[in-house]
C-alpha atoms as a PDB file:
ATOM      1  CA  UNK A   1     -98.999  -3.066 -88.002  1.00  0.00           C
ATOM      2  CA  UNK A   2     -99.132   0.267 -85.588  1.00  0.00           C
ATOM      3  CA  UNK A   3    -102.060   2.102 -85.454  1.00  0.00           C
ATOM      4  CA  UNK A   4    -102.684   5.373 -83.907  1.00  0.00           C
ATOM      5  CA  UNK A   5    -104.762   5.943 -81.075  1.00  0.00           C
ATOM      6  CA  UNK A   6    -103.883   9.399 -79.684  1.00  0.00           C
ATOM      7  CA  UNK A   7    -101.132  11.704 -77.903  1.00  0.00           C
ATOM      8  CA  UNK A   8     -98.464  10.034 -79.524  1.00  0.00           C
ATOM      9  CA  UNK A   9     -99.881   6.737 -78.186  1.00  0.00           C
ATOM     10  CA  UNK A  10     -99.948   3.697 -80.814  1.00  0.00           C
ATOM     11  CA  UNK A  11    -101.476   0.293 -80.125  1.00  0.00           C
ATOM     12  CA  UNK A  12     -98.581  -2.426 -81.149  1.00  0.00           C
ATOM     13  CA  UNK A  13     -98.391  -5.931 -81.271  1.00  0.00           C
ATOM     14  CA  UNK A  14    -102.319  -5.306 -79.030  1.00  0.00           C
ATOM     15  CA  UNK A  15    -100.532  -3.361 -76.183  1.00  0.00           C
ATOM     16  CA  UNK A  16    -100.576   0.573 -76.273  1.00  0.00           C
ATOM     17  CA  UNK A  17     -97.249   1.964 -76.666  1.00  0.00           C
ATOM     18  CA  UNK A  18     -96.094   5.417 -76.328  1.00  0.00           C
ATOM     19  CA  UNK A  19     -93.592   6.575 -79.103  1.00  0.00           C
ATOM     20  CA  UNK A  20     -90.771   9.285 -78.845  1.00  0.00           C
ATOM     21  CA  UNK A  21     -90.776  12.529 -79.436  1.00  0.00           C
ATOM     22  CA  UNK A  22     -90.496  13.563 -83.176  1.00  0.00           C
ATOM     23  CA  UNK A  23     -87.942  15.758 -85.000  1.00  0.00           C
ATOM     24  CA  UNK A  24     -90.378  19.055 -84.327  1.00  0.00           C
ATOM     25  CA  UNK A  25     -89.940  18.335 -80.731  1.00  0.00           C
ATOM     26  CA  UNK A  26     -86.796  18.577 -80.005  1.00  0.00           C
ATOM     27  CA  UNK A  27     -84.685  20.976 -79.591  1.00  0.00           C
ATOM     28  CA  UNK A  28     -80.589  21.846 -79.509  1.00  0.00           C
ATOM     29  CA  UNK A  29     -78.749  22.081 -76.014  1.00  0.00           C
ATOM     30  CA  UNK A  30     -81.767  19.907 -74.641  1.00  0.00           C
ATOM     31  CA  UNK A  31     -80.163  17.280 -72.269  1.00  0.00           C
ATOM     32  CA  UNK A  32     -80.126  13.784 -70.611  1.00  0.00           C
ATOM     33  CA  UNK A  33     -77.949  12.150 -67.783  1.00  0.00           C
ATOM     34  CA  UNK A  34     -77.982   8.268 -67.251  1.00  0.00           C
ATOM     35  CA  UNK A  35     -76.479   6.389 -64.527  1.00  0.00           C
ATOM     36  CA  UNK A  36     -75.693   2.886 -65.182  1.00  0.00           C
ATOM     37  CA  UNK A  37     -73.375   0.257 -63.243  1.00  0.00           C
ATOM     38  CA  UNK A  38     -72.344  -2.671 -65.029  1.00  0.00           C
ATOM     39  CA  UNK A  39     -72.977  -6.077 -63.135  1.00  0.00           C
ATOM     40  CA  UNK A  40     -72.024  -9.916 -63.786  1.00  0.00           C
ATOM     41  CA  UNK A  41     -75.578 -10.152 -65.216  1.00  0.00           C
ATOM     42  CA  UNK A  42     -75.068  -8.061 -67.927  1.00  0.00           C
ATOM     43  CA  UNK A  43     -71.362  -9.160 -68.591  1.00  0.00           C
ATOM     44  CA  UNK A  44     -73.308 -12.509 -68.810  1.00  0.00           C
ATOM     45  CA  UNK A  45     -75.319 -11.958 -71.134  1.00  0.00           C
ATOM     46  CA  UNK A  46     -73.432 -10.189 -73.499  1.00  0.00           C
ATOM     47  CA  UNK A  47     -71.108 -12.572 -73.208  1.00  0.00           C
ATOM     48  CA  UNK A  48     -73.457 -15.144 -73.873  1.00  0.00           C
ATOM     49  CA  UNK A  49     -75.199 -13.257 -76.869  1.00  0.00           C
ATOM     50  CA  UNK A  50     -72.048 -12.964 -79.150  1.00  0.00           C
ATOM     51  CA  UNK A  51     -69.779 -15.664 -77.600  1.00  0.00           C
ATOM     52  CA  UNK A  52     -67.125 -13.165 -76.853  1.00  0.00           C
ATOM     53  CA  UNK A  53     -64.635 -15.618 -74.727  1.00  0.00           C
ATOM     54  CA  UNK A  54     -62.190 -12.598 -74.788  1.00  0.00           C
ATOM     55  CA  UNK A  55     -60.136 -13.604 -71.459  1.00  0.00           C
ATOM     56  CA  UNK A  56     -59.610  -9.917 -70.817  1.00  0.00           C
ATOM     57  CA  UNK A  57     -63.496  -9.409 -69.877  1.00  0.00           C
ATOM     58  CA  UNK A  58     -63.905 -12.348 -67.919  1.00  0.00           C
ATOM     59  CA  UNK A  59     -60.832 -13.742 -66.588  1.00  0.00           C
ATOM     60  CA  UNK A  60     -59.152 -12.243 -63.063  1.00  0.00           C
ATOM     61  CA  UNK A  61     -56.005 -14.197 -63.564  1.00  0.00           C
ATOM     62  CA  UNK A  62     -55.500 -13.165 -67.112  1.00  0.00           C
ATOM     63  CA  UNK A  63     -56.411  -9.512 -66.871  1.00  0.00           C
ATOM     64  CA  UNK A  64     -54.080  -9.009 -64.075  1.00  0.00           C
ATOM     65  CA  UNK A  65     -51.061  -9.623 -66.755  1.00  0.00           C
ATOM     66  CA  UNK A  66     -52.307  -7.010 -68.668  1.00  0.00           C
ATOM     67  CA  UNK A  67     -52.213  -3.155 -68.494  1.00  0.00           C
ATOM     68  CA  UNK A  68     -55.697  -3.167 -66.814  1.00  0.00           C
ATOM     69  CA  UNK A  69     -54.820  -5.375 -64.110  1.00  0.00           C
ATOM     70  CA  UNK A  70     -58.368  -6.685 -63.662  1.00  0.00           C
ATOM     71  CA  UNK A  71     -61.103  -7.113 -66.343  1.00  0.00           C
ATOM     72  CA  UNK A  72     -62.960  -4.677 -68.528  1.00  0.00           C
ATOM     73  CA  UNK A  73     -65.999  -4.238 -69.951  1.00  0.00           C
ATOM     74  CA  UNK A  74     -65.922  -4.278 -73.490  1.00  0.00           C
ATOM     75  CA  UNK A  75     -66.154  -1.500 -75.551  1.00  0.00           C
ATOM     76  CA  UNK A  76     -69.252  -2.731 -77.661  1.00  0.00           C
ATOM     77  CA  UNK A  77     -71.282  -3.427 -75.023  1.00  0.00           C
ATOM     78  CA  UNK A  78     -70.495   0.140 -73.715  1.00  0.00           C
ATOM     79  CA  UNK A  79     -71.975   1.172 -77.498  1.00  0.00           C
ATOM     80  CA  UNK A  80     -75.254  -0.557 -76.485  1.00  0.00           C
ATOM     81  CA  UNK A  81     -75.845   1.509 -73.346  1.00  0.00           C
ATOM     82  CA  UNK A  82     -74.987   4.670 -75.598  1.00  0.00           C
ATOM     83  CA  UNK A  83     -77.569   3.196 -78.396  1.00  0.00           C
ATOM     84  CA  UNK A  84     -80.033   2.001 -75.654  1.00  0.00           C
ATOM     85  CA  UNK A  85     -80.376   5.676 -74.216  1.00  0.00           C
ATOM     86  CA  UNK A  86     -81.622   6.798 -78.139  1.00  0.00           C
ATOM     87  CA  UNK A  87     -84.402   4.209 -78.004  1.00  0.00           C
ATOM     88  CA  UNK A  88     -85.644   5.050 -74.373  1.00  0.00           C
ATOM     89  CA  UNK A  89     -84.921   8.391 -73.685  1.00  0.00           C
ATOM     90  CA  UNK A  90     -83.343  11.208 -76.226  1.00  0.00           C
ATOM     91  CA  UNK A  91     -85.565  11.047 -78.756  1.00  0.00           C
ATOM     92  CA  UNK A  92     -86.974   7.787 -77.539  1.00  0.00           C
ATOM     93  CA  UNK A  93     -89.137   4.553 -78.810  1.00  0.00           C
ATOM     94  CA  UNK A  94     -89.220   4.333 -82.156  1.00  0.00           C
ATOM     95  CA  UNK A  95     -86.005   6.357 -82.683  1.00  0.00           C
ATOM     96  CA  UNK A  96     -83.145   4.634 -85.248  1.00  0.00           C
ATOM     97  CA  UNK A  97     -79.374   5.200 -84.532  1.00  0.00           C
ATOM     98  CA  UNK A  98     -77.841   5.923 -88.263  1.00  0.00           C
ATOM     99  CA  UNK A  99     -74.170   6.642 -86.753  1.00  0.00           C
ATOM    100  CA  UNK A 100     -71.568   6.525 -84.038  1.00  0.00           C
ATOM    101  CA  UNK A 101     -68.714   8.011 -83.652  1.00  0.00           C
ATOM    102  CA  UNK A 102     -67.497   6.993 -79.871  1.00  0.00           C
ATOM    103  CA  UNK A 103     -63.746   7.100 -78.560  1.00  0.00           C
ATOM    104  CA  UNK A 104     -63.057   4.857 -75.268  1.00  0.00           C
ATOM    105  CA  UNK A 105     -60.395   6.669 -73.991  1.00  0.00           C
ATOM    106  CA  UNK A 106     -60.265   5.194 -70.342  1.00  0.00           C
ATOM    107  CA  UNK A 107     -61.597   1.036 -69.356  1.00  0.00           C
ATOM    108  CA  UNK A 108     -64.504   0.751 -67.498  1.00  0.00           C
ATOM    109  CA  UNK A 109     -64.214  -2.254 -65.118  1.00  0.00           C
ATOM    110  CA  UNK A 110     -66.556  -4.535 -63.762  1.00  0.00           C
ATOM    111  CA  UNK A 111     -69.108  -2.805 -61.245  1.00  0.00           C
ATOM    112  CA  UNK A 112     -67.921   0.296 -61.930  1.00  0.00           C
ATOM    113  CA  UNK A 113     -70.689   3.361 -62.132  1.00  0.00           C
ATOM    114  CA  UNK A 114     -70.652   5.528 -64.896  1.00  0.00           C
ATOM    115  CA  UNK A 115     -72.321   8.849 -65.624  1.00  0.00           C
ATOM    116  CA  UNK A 116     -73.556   9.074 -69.109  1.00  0.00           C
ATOM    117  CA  UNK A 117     -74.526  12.775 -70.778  1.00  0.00           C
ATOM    118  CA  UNK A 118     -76.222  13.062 -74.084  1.00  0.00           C
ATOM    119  CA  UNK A 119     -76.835  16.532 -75.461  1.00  0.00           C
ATOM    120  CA  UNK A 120     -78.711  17.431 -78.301  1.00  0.00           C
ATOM    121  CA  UNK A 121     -76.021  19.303 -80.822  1.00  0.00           C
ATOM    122  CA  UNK A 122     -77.712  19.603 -83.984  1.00  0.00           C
ATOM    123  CA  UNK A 123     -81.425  19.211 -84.940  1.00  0.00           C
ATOM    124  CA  UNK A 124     -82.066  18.791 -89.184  1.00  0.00           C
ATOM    125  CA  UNK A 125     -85.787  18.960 -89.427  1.00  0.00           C
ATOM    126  CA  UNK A 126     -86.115  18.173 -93.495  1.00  0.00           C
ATOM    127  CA  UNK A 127     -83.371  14.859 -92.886  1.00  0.00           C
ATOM    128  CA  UNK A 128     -85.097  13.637 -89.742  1.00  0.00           C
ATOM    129  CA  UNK A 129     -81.779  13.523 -87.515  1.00  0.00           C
ATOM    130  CA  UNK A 130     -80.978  14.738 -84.851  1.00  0.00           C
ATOM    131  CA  UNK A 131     -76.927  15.158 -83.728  1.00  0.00           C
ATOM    132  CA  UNK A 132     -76.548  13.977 -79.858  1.00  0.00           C
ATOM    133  CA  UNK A 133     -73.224  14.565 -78.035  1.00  0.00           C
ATOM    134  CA  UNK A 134     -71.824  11.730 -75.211  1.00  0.00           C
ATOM    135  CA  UNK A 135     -69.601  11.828 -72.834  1.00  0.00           C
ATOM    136  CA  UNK A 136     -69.264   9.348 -69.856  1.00  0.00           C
ATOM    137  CA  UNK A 137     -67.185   9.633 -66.548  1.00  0.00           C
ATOM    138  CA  UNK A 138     -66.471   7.179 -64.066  1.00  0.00           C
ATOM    139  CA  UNK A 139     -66.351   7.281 -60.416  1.00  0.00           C
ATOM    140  CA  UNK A 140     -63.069   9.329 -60.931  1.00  0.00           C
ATOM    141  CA  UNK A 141     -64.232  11.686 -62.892  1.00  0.00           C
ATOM    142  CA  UNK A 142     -62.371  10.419 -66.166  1.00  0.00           C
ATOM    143  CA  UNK A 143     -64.172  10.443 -69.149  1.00  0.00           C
ATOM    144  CA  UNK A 144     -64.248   6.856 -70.786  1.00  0.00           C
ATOM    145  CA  UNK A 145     -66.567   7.718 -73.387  1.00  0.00           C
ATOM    146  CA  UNK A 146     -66.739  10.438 -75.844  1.00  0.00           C
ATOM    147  CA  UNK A 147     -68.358  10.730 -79.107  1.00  0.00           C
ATOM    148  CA  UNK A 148     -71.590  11.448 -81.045  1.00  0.00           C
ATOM    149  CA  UNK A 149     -74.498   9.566 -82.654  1.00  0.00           C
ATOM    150  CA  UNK A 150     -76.796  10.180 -85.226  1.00  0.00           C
ATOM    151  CA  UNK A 151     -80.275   9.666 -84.523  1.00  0.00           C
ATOM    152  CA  UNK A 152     -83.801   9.347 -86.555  1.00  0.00           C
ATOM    153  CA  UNK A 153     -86.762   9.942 -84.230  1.00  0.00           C
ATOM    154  CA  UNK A 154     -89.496   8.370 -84.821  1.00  0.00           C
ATOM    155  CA  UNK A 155     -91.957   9.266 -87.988  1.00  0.00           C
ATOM    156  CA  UNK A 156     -95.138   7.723 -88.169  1.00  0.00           C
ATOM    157  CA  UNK A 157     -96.193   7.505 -91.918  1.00  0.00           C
ATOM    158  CA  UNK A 158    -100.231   7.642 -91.813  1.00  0.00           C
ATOM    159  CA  UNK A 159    -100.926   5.198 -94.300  1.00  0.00           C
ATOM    160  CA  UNK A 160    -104.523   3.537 -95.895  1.00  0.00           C
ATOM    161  CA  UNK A 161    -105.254   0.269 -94.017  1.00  0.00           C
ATOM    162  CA  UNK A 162    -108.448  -1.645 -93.508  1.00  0.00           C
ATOM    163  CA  UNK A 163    -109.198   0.444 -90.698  1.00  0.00           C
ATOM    164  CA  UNK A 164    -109.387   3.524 -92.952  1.00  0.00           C
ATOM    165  CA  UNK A 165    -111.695   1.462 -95.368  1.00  0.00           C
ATOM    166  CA  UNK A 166    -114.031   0.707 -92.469  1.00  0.00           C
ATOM    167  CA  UNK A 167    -116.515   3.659 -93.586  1.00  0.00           C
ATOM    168  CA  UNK A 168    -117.202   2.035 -96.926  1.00  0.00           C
END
């Protein structure tokens, strides 16, 4: 149960937590750049998570067969930096990603550095969504991601709990 304290401050799980910004907040051509490197850690645990054994993200001798020549990161795990930026940032805790739409038209290898842009495109007050635009480059300048998401920041519902009762 959340309960509101003030400034867009809610006390969850017994620890104050500050939420996003809501829908009336936000506004179109606002934007957001993210740099992220991706390290063995990370691979790790992804790896880990959804026992992906996918030789072309983890094996040197096997990716260096392939087209890539060395091993990539994969593609969902690129979707959870993209999703992860939503929930912290642009509109930020408490936000819910609805919809992707993300192209990966160049790899991204291991410790490689990529510059992520989100831009607010579309903001539908009575739906509660906002449209954010993505692109990532690499070192190189090539994009390797490109799409959109769909994004509900967060609404707080006020609703009657105990505390509300505590007058009677």
């Amino acid at each position: 149960m959340s309960t509101f304290l003030q400034g867009g401050i809610y006390m969850i799980l017994g620890k104050k937590r500050k939420i996003g910004r809501k829908i009336e907040d936000i506004r179109v051509g606002e934007k957001l750049k993210l740099t992220e490197k991706v390290e063995d850690k990370d691979l790790l645990l992804y790896l880990g998570l959804t026992n992906d054994g996918n030789p072309l993200y983890i094996q040197h001798d096997f990716a260096s067969q392939t087209v890539f020549e060395k091993p990539i990161v994969p593609s969902i795990m690129l979707t959870g930096i993209v999703t992860s930026a939503a929930s912290k940032y642009l509109p930020g805790p408490g936000a819910h990603v609805i919809e992707q739409n993300l192209q990966f038209p160049k790899a991204v290898y291991h410790y490689e550095t990529i510059d992520l842009h989100f831009e607010v495109a579309a903001v539908h007050t009575e739906e509660n969504v906002i449209v954010v635009e993505v692109e990532a480059v690499n070192g190189n300048e090539e994009i390797v991601i490109k799409g959109n998401m769909k994004v509900n920041p967060p609404r707080i519902i006020d609703r009657l709990t105990a505390d509300a009762m505590h007058n009677f």
